[in-house]
N, C-alpha and C. Protein backbone atom coordinates (compact mmCIF):
# COMPACT_ATOMS: atom_id res chain seq x y z
N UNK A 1 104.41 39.78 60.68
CA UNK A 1 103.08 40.29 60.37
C UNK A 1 102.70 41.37 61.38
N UNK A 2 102.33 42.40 60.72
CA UNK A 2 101.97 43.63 61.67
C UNK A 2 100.66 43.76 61.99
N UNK A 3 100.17 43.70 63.22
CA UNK A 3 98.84 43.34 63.18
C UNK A 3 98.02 45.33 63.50
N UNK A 4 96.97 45.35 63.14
CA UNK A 4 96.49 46.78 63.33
C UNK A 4 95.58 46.88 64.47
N UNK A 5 95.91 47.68 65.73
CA UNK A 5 95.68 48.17 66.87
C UNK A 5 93.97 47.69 66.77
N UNK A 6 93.51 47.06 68.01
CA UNK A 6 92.39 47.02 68.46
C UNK A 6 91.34 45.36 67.03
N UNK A 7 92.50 44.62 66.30
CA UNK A 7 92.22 43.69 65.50
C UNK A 7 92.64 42.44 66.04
N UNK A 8 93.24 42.33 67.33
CA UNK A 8 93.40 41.37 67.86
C UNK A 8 92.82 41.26 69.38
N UNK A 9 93.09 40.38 70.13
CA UNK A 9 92.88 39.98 71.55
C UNK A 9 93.61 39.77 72.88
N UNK A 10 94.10 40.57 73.76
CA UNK A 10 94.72 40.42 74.77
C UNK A 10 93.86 39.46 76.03
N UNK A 11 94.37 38.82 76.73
CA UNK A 11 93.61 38.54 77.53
C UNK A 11 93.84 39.56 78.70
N UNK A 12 92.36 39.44 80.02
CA UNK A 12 92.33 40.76 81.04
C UNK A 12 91.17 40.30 81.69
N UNK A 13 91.03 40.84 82.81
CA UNK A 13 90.55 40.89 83.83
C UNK A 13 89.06 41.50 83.49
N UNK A 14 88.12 40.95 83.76
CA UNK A 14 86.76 41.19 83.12
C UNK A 14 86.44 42.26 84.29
N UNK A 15 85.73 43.25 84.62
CA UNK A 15 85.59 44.67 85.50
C UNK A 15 84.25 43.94 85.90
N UNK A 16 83.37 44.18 86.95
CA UNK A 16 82.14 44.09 87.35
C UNK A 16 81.36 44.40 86.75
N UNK A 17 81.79 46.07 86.79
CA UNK A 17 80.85 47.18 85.72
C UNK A 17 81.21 47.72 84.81
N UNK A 18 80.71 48.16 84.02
CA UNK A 18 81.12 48.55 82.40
C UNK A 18 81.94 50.20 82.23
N UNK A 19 83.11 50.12 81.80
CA UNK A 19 83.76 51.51 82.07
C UNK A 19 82.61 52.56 80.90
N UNK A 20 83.47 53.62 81.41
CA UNK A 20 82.65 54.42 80.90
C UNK A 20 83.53 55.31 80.04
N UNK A 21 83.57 55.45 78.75
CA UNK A 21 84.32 56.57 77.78
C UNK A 21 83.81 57.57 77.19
N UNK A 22 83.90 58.90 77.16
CA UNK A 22 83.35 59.91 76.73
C UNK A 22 84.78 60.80 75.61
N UNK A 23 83.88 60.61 74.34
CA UNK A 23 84.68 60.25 72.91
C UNK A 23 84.00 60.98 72.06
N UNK A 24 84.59 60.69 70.86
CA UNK A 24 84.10 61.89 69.59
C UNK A 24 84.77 60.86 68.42
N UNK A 25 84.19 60.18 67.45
CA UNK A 25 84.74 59.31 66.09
C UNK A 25 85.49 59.90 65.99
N UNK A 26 86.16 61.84 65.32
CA UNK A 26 86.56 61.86 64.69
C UNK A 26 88.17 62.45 65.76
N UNK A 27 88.39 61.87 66.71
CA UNK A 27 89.93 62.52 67.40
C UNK A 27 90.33 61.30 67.17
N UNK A 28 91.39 61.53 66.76
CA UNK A 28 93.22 60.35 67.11
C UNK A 28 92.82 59.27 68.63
N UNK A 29 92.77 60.64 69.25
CA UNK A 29 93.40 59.45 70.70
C UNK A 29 91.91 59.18 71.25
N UNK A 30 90.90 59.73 70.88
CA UNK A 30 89.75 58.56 71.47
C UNK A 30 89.86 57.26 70.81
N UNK A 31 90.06 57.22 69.60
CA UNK A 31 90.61 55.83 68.74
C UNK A 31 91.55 55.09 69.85
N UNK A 32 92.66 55.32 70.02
CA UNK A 32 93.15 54.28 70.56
C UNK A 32 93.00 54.23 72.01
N UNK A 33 92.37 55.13 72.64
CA UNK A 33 91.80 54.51 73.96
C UNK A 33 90.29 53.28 73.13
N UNK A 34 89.83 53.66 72.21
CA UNK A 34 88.84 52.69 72.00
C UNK A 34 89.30 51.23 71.64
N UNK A 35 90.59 51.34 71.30
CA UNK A 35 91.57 50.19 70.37
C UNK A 35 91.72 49.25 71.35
N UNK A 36 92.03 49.91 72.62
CA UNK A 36 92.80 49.03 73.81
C UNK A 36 91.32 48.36 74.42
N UNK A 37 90.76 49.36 74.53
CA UNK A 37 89.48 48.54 74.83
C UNK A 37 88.74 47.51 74.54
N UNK A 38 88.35 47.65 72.83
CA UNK A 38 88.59 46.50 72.21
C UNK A 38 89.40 45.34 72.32
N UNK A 39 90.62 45.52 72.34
CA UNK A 39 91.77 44.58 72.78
C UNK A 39 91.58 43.49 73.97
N UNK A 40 91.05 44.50 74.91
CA UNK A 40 90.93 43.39 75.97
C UNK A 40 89.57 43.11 76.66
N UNK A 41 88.83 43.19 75.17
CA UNK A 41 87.40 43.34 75.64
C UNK A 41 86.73 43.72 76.55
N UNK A 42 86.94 44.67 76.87
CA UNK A 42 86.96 45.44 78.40
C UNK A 42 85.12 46.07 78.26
N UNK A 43 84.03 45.67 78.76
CA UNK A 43 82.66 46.19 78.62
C UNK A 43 83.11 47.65 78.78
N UNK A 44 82.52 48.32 77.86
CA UNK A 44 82.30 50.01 78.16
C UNK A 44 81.07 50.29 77.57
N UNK A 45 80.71 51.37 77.95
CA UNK A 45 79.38 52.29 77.45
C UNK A 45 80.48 53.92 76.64
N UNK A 46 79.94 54.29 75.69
CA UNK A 46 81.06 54.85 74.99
C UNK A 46 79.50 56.23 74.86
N UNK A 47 80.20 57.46 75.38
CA UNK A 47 79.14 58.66 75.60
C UNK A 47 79.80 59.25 74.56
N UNK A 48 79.27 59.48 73.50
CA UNK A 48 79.25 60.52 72.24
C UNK A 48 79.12 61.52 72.23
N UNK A 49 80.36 62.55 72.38
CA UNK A 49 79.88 64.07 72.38
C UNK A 49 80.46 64.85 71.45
N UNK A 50 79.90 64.61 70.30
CA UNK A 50 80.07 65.25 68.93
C UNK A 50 80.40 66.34 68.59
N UNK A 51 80.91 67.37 68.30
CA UNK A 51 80.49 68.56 67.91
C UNK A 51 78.90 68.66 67.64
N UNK A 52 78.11 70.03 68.53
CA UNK A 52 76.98 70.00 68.46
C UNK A 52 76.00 69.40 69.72
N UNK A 53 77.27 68.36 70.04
CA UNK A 53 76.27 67.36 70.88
C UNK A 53 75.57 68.25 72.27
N UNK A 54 74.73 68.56 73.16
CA UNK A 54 74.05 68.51 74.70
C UNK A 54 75.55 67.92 75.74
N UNK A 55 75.64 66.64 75.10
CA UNK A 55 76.44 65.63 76.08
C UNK A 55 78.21 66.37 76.16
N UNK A 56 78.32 67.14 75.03
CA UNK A 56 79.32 68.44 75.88
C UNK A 56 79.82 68.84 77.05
N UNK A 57 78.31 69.62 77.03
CA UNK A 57 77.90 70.35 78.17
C UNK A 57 78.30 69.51 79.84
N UNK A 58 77.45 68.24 79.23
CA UNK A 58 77.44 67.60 80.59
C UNK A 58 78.73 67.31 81.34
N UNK A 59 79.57 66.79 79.90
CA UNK A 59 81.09 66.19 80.56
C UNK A 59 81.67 67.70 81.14
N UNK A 60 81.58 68.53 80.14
CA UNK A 60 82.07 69.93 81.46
C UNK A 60 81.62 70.21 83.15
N UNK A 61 80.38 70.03 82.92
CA UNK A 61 79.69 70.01 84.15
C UNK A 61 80.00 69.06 85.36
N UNK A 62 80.40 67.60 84.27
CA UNK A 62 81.16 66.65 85.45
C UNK A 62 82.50 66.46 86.02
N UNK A 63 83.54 66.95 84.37
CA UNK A 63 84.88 66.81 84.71
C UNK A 63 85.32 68.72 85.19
N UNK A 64 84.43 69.54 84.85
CA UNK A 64 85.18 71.01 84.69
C UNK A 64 85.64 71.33 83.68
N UNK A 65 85.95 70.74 82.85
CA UNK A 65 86.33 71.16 81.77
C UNK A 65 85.69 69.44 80.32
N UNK A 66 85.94 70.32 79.40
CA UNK A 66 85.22 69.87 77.89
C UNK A 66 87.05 68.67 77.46
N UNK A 67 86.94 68.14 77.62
CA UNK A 67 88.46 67.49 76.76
C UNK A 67 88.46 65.71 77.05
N UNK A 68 88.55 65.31 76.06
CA UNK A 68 87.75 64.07 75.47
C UNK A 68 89.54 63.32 74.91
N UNK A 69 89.72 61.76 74.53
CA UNK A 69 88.62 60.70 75.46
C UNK A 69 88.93 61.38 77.75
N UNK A 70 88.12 61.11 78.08
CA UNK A 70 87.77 60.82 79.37
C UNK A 70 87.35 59.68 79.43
N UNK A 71 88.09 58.89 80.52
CA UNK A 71 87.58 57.50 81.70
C UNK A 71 86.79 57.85 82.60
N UNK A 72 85.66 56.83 82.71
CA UNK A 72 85.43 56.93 84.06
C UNK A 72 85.53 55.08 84.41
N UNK A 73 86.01 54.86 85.66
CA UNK A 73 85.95 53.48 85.72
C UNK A 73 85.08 53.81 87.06
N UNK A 74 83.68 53.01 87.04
CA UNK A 74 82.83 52.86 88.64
C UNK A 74 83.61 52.02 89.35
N UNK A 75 84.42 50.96 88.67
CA UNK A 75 84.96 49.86 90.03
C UNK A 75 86.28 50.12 90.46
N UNK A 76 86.84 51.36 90.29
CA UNK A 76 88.03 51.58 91.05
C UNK A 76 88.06 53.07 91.30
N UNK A 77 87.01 54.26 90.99
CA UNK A 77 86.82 55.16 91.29
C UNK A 77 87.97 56.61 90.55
N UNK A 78 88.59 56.02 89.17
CA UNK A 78 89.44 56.28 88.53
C UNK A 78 88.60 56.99 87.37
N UNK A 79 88.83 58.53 87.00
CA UNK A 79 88.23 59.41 86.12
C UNK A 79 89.18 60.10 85.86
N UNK A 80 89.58 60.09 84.69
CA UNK A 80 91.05 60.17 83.76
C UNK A 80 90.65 60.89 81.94
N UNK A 81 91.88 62.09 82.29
CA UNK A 81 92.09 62.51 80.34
C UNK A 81 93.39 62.00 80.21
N UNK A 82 93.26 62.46 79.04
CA UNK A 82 94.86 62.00 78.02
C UNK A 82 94.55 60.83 77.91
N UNK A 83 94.70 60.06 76.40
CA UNK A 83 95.02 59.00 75.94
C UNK A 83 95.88 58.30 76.30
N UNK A 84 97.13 58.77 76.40
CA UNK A 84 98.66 57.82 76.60
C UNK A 84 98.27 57.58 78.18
N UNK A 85 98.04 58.30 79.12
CA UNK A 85 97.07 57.63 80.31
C UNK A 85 96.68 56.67 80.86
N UNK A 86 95.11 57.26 79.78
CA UNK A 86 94.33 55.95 79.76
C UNK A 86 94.78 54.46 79.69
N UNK A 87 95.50 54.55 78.26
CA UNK A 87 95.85 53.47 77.82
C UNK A 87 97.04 52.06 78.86
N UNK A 88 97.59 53.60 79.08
CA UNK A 88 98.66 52.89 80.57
C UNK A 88 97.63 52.51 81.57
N UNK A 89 96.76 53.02 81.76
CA UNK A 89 95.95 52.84 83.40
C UNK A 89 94.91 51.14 82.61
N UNK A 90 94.77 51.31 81.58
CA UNK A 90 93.86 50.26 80.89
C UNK A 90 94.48 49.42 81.28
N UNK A 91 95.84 49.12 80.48
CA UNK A 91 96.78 47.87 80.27
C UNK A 91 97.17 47.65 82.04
N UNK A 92 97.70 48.45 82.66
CA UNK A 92 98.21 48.08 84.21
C UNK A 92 96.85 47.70 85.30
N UNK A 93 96.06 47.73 84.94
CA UNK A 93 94.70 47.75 86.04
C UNK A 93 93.97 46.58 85.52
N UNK A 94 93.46 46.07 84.06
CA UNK A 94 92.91 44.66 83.36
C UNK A 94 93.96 43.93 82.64
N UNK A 95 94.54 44.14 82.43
CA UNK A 95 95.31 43.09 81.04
C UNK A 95 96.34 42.27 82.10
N UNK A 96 96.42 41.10 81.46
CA UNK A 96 96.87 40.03 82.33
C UNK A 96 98.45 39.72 81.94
C-alpha cells in the first residue's frame, strides 16, 4: 500500500517554538516541505506570499532575495531555501 506524502505520521521531537515557513499553495516544493511537516507534526506558522502578496516584499527584505519555501527555525537559528534541504534538515534535526 502506497501511502500519499504528508497522510500519515512519523514520530519527532516536538520544537519549543513554532517553525516558521514562507510558501505560496501553488509551487511543487512548498508542498512537500509542507508534507514533512505535517508528517511529523512539527508546529509551524506558514507566511503566505502569493503572487500580489506585501509579504513578498518582506521575505526579500529579510532573506535578500524573493525564493520560497524558506525555513526559519527560532530554536536552532537555521533559515534555509530549497526544498530537498529543508526536508533533509526537517527529518535530521526532529524526526526520531
Amino acid at each position: 500500500m502506497h501511502l500519499i506524502q504528508g497522510s500519515s505520521y512519523r514520530p519527532s521531537k516536538l520544537p519549543p517554538k513554532p517553525l516558521e515557513i514562507w510558501a505560496y499553495e501553488g509551487s511543487p516544493f512548498c508542498k512537500l516541505v509542507r508534507e514533512v511537516l505535517v508528517e511529523l507534526e512539527l508546529p509551524h506558522l506558514v507566511r503566505c506570499c502569493a503572487r500580489g502578496s506585501p509579504k513578498r516584499q518582506m521575505l526579500y527584505e529579510k532573506a535578500g532575495c524573493f525564493q520560497v519555501p524558506y525555513l526559519v527555525d527560532p530554536n536552532t537559528g537555521v533559515q534555509m531555501f530549497e526544498s530537498a534541504e529543508i526536508v533533509e534538515y526537517l527529518q535530521a534535526t526532529y524526526a526520531l
